[in-house]
Structure formats: structure tokens, C-alpha cells
Protein backbone atom coordinates (compact mmCIF):
# COMPACT_ATOMS: atom_id res chain seq x y z
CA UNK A 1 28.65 -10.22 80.13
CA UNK A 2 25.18 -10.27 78.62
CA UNK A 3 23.01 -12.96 77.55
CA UNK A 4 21.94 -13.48 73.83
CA UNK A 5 19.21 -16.20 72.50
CA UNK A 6 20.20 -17.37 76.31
CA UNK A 7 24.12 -17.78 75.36
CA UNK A 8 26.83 -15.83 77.29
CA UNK A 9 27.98 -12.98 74.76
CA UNK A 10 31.16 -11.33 75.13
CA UNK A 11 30.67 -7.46 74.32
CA UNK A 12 33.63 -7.25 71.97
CA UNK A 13 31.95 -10.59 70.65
CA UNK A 14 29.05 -8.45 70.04
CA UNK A 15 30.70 -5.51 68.26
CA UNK A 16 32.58 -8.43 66.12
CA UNK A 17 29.62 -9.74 64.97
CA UNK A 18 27.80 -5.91 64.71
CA UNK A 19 30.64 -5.44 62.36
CA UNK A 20 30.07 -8.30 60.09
CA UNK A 21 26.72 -7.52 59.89
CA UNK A 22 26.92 -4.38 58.44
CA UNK A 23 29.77 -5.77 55.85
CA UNK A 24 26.74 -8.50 54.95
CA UNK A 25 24.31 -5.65 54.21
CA UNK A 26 26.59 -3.03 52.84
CA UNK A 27 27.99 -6.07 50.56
CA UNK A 28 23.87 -7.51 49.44
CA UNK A 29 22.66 -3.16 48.87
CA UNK A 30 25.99 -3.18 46.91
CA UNK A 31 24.98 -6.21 44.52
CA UNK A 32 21.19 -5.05 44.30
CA UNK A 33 22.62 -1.64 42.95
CA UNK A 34 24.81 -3.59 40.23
CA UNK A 35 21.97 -5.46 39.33
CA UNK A 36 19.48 -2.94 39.00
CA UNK A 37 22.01 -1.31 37.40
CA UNK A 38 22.48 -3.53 34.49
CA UNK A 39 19.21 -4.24 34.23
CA UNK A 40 18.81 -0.31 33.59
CA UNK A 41 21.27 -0.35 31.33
CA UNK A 42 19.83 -3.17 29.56
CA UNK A 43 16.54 -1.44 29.11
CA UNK A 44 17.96 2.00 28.10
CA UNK A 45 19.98 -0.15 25.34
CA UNK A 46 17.08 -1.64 24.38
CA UNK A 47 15.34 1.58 24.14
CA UNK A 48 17.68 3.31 22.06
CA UNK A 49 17.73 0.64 19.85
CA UNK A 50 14.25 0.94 19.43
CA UNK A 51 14.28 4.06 19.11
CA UNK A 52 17.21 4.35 16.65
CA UNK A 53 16.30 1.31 14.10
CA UNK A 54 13.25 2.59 12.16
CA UNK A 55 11.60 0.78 9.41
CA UNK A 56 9.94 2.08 6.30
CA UNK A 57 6.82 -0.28 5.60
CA UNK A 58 5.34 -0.26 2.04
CA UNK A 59 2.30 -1.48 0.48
CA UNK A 60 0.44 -1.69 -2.93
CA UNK A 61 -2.88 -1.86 -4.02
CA UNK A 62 -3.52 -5.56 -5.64
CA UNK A 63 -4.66 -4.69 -8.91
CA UNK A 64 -2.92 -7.59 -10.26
CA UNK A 65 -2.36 -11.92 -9.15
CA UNK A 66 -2.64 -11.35 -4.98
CA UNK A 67 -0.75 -14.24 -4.42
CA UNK A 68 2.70 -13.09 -5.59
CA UNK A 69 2.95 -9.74 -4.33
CA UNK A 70 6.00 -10.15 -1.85
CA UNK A 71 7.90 -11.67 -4.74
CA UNK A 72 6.91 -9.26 -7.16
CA UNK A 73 8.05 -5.65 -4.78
CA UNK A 74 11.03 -7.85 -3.52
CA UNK A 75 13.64 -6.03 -5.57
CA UNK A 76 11.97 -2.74 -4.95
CA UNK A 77 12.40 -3.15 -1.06
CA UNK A 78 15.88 -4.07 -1.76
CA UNK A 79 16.76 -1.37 -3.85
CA UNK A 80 14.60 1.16 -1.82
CA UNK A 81 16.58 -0.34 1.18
CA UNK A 82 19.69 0.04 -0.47
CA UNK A 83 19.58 3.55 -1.98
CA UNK A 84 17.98 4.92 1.34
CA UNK A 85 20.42 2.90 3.95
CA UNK A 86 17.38 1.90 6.16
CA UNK A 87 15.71 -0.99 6.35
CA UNK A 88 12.64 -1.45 4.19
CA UNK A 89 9.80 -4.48 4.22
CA UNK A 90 6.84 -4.68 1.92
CA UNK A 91 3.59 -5.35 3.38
CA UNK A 92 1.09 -7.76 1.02
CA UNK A 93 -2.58 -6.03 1.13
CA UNK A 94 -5.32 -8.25 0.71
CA UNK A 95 -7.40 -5.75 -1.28
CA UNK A 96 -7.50 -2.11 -2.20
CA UNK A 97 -9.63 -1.25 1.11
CA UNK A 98 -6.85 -2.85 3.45
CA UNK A 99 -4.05 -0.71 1.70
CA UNK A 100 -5.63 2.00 2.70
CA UNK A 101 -6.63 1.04 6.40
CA UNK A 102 -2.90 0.30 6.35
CA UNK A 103 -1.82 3.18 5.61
CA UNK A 104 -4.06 4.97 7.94
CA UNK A 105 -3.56 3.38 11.11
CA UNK A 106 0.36 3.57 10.15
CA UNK A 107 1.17 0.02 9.69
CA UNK A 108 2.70 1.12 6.34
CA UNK A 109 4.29 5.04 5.55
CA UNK A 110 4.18 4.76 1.27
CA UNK A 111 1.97 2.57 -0.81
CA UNK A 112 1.79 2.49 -4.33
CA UNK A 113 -1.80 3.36 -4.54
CA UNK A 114 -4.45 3.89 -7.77
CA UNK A 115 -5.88 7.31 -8.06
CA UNK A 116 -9.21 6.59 -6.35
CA UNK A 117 -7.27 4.91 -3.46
CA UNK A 118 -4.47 7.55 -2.78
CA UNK A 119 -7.30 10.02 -2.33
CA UNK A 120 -8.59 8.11 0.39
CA UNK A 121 -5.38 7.49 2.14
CA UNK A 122 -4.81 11.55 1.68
CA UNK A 123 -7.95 12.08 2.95
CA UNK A 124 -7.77 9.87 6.03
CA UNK A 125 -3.90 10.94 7.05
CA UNK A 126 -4.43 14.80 6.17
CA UNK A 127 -1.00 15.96 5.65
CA UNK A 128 -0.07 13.16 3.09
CA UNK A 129 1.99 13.66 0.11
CA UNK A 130 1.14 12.10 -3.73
CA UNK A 131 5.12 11.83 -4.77
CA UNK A 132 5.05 9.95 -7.95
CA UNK A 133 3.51 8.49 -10.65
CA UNK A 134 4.38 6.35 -13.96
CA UNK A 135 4.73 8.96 -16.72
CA UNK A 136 1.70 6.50 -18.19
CA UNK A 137 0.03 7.17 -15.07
CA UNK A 138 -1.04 10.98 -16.14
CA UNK A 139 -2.54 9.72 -19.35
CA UNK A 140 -3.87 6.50 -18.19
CA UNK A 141 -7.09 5.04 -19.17
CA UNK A 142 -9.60 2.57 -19.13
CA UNK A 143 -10.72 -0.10 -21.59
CA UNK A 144 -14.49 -1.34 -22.12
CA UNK A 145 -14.00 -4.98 -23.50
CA UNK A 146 -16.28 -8.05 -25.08
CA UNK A 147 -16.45 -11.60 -25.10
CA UNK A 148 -16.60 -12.14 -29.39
CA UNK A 149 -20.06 -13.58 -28.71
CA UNK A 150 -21.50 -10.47 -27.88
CA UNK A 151 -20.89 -9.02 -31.82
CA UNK A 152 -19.84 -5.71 -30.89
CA UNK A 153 -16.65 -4.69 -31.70
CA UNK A 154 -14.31 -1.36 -31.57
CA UNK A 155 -15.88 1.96 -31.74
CA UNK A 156 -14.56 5.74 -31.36
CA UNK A 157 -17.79 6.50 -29.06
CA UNK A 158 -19.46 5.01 -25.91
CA UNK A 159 -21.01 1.72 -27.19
CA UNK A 160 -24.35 2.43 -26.32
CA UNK A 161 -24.74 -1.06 -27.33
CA UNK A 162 -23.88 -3.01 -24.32
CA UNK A 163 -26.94 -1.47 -22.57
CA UNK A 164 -28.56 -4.53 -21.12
CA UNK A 165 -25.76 -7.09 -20.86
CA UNK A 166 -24.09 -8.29 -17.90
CA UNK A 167 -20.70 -6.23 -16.86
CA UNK A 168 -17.95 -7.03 -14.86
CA UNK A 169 -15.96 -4.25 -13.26
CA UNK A 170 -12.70 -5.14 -11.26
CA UNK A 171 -12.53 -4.15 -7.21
CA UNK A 172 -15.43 -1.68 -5.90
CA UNK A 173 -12.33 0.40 -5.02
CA UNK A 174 -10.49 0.95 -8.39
CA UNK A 175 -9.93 3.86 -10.31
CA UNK A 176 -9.43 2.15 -13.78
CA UNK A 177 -10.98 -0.65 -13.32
CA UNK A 178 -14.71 0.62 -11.59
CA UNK A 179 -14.49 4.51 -10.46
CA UNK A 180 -13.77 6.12 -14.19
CA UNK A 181 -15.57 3.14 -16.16
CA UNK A 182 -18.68 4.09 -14.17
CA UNK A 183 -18.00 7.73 -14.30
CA UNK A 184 -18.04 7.60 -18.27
CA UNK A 185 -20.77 5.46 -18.40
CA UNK A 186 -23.30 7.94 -16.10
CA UNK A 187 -21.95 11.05 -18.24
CA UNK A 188 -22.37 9.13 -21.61
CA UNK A 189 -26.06 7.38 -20.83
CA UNK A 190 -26.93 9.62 -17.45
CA UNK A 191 -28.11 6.33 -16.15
CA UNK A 192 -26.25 4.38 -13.54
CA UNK A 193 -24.31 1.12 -13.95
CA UNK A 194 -26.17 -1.02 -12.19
CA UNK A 195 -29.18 -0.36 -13.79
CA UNK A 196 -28.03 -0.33 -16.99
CA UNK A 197 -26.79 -3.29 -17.19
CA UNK A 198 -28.71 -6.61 -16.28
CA UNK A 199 -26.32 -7.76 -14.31
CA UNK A 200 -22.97 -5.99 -12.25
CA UNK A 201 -20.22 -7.74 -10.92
CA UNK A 202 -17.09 -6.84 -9.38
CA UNK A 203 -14.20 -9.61 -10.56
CA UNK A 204 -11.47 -8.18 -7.50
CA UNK A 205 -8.58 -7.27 -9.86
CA UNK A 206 -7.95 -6.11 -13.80
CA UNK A 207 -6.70 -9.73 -14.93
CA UNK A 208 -9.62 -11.20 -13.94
CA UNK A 209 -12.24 -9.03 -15.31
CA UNK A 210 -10.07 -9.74 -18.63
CA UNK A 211 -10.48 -13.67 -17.57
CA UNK A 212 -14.43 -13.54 -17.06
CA UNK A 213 -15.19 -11.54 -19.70
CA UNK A 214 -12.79 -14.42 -22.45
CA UNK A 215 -14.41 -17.48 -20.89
CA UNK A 216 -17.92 -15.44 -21.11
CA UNK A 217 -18.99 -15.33 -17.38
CA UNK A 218 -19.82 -11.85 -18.21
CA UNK A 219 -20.35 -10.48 -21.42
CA UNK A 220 -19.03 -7.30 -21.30
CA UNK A 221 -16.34 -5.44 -18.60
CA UNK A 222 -13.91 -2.57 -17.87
CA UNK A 223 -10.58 -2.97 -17.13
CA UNK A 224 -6.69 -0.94 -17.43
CA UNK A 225 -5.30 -0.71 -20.60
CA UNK A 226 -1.83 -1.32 -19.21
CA UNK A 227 -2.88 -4.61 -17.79
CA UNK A 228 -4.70 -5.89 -21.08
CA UNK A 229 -1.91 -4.66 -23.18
CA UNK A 230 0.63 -7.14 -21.40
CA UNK A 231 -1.92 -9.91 -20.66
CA UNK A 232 -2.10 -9.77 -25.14
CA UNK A 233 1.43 -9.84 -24.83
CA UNK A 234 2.23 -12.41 -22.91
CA UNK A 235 -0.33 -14.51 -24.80
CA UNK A 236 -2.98 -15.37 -22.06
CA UNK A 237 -5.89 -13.42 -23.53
CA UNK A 238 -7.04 -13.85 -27.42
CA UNK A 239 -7.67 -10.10 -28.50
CA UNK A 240 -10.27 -11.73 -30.88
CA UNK A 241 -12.53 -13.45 -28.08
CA UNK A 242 -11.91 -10.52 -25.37
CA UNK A 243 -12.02 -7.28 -27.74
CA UNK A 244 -11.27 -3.85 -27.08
CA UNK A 245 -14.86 -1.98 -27.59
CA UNK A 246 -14.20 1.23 -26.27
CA UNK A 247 -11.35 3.24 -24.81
CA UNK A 248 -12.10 6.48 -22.44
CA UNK A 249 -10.81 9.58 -21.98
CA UNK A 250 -7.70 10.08 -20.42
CA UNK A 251 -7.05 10.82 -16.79
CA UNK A 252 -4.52 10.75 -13.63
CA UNK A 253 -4.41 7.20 -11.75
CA UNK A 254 -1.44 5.27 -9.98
CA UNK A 255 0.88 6.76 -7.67
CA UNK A 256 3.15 7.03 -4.17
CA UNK A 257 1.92 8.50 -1.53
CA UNK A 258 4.31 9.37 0.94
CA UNK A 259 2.24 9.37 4.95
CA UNK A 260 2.88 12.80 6.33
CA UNK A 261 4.98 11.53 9.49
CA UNK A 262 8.01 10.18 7.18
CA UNK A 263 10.24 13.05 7.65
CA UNK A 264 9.11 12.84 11.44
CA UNK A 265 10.44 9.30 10.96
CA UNK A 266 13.61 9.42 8.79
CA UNK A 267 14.40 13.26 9.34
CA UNK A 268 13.66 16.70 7.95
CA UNK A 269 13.27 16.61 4.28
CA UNK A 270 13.24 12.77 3.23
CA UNK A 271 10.28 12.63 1.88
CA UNK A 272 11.66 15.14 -0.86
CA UNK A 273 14.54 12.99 -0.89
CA UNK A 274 12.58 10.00 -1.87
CA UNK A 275 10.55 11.54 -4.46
CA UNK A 276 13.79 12.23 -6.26
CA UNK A 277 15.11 8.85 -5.82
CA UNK A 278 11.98 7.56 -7.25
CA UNK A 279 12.34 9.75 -10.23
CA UNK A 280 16.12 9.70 -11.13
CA UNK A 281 15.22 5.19 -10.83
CA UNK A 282 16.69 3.76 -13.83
CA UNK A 283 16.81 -0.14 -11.90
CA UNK A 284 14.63 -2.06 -14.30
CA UNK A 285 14.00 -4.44 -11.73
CA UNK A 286 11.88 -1.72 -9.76
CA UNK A 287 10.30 -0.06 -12.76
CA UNK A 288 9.14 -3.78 -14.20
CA UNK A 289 7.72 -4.41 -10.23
CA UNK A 290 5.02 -1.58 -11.02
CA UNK A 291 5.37 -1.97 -14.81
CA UNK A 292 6.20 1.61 -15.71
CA UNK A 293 9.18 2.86 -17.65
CA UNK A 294 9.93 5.78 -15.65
CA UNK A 295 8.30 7.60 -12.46
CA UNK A 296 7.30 11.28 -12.47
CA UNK A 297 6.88 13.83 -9.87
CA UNK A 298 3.04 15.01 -8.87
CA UNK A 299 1.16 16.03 -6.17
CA UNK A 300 -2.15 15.96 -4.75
CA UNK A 301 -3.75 18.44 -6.98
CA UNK A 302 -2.73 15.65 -9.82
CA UNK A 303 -5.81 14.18 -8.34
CA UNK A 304 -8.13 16.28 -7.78
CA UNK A 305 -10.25 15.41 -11.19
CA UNK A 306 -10.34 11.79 -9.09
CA UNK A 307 -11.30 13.25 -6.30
CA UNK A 308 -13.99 15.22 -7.67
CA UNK A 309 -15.76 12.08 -9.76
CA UNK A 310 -15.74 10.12 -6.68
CA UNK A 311 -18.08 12.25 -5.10
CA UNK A 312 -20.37 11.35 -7.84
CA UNK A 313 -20.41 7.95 -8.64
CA UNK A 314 -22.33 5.63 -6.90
CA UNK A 315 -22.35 2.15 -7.19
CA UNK A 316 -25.38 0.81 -5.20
């Protein structure tokens, strides 16, 4: 006999209870291990499936209405989505500087950029790849426009006319609408826009330079043909009170760029694999979305005449 917490203890009493303690603790290590177990298992799921379920994030630059851009690249995330078999989202940009910080911090891997923009994207994600354009795109160009007020009205060479008036261009950032414009306007008068003019502004977007200049807010602007073509069309600028004055030179503008970690993402050679999808697109749902009849394959040195004039201009 021995005494336990001051109790009489038999010692096969002792071993009985020696015995269900260890059945206790074997049975509680046992549970632990199932849980932590599951719980492993629940994080290596969870893990995989992160790992396994990437997403290809698009943006574009808005050189048109910001406040409809998710509707507007809706059925080219679908289709993208659709042809690829991954999952695709657009991303809205709220103006041609955040496409591009989007694109270089990764939050987006293709954006549907101008020509001024994609070289900055390029140039801040070395690597990147210019896929495609619009087969407008490589002959694309920029109109100088009026309010009727002004009297001037079309002519074959730079209106040296406008000298003095007050000019709109559309966002700091685009090709068509502020980088070429300017670029013409230093070759033809080697002055600089903004002292050549009386007074610059910058309207955000190609609609609305078309907008300021009809109503008169400025006199005289630059904006893309493409978009004053259809804004004719569709009957919400007069031709007669916002005229055509001048039309430049050709040169390369909108594209896809493609960042250089998509194949990284998606697997050896899908980048290539998207640039032909792009090209052999016949869905008139994604070709109206960027309103272009049919995308062509490029590259960077499409660009480089872009690149070159932006070292150039300077709008200060």
C-alpha cells in the first residue's frame, strides 16, 4: 500500500490508472495530429489554388467618355476569356498616367495603350512586348480643328493662322491628341505651344477637346481623327461650327502591349499566342470596343518614331 493525495492506493490501482493515462494522452496527441493535419491540408489546398487560378488583368488608356469603360471592354474580357480559357477582368484607368502605373507595378499584364503611353509602359517594364495595333493605327493622325468663329477654315499646310489663339489639347499624356499635335507645331513654327498660343489647355480626352472647341471655350484644338470622324457621325458635333483646319502627317499610335511576365504567367509562348488571337479577331463586338476593323501585328520598333519625338517635346 502507498498513499496518494493522502488516499490508500492499491499498486495495481496505480498501474490501472498509469494505463489510462497514457490512452488519454496517446488519444489528445492523436487528435492534435488530425487537426493540424487538416488544417495543413487546408492551407496547401488553398495554396494550390492560388497558385493554379491566374488572372489576366487588362486596362486601356481613356481617350474616350471615362465613365463607361467597364461596359464598353465587357465583351472583350468575355471573348478574351473565352478564346484563352482563363479568366480575364478589365481594370477602368482613371487617366492615361494610371494605365501606365498599372501596368508597371503589375496590377494589369496588357493594356490597350496610345503610342506615347505604350512607350512608357515598355520603358518602365523593360522586356515588354507592343503585340498589336488597328491596321488604322499605323497611319493614324491628328486633326487641328476651329470653332466657325475663328474664320479659318481647311488648309493643305500648317495654319500658321491660329498663332495667338487659345488651344485646347486633350490629356498631357496623349499621342494624338497632345504629343504629335505639339510635335508638328514646334517643327512647322520652331516655337513651342505654349507660347504660341495665348492660352493652352489640356481638355482630358479627344471628345472633349471636340466639345470645347464647338461651344467656343477654346478657339482652336487638336484632337484624333478617328474620334471626330464618329463624333460627325453620330451627329453630336456640327462639322460647320467645329471644322477640320489641318490634318498632320501620318504616324504609328494605339496598340497592346503585352507585360513581359505573361508567358511566366500563362506558360511558354502565350504571349505569341495572343498576338495571333488578336489578329485572326473577326468578333465585331471586340473590334467596335476599340473601334478598329481589324488588329495587326507590330512591335516595339513600330514606335520608335514616338519614342524619339517624345524626347523633344516639351510642354511647360
Amino acid at each position: 500500500m502507498c498513499l496518494e493525495h493522502g488516499y490508500p492506493t492499491t499498486i495495481k490501482h496505480m498501474k490501472h490508472k498509469r494505463i489510462i493515462g497514457r490512452a488519454r494522452l496517446a488519444s489528445i496527441i492523436a487528435g492534435a495530429v488530425v487537426i493540424s493535419s487538416c488544417g495543413n491540408k487546408k492551407e496547401q489546398g488553398e495554396t494550390q489554388e492560388n497558385a493554379t487560378v491566374q488572372v489576366l488583368r487588362f486596362s486601356a488608356i481613356p481617350d474616350q467618355d471615362t465613365t463607361a469603360q467597364a461596359e464598353r471592354y465587357a465583351p472583350a474580357a468575355k471573348w478574351l476569356a473565352e478564346e484563352l480559357g482563363i479568366k480575364v477582368e478589365f481594370v477602368a484607368s482613371s487617366d492615361y498616367g494610371a494605365s501606365v502605373d498599372k501596368f508597371a507595378t503589375g496590377d494589369i499584364q496588357l493594356a490597350w495603350f496610345g503610342g506615347v503611353s505604350g512607350v512608357q509602359a515598355r520603358n518602365e517594364v523593360p522586356g515588354s512586348r507592343a503585340i498589336v495595333s488597328g491596321s488604322k493605327d499605323l497611319q493614324f493622325k491628328s486633326y487641328f480643328i476651329a470653332n466657325a468663329s475663328t474664320g479659318l477654315t481647311r488648309s493643305e499646310t500648317f495654319p500658321a493662322a491660329i498663332k495667338g489663339l487659345t488651344f485646347t489639347f486633350g490629356s498631357s499624356g496623349s499621342t494624338s491628341g497632345c504629343i504629335m499635335p505639339a510635335h508638328f507645331i514646334v517643327t512647322n513654327t520652331e516655337q513651342n505651344p505654349m507660347d504660341y498660343f495665348s492660352k493652352v489647355g489640356f481638355s482630358g480626352s479627344h471628345d472633349k477637346t471636340a466639345y470645347q472647341v464647338q461651344d467656343g471655350t477654346y478657339q482652336a484644338g487638336a484632337m484624333n481623327f478617328s474620334t471626330y470622324d464618329r463624333l460627325v457621325t453620330e451627329g453630336k458635333i456640327d462639322a460647320e461650327t467645329c471644322r477640320i483646319i489641318w490634318q498632320t502627317p501620318p504616324y504609328a499610335d494605339y496598340n497592346f502591349t503585352a507585360r513581359a511576365n505573361l508567358d511566366e504567367m500563362f506558360g511558354e509562348g502565350f504571349t505569341d499566342k495572343l498576338q495571333r488571337l488578336l489578329t485572326d479577331c473577326k468578333d465585331p463586338a471586340v473590334l467596335k470596343a476599340f473601334d478598329r476593323n481589324q488588329f495587326v501585328k507590330v512591335d516595339n520598333t513600330t514606335f520608335q518614331g514616338i519614342a524619339d519625338v517624345m524626347k523633344k517635346v516639351k510642354l511647360k
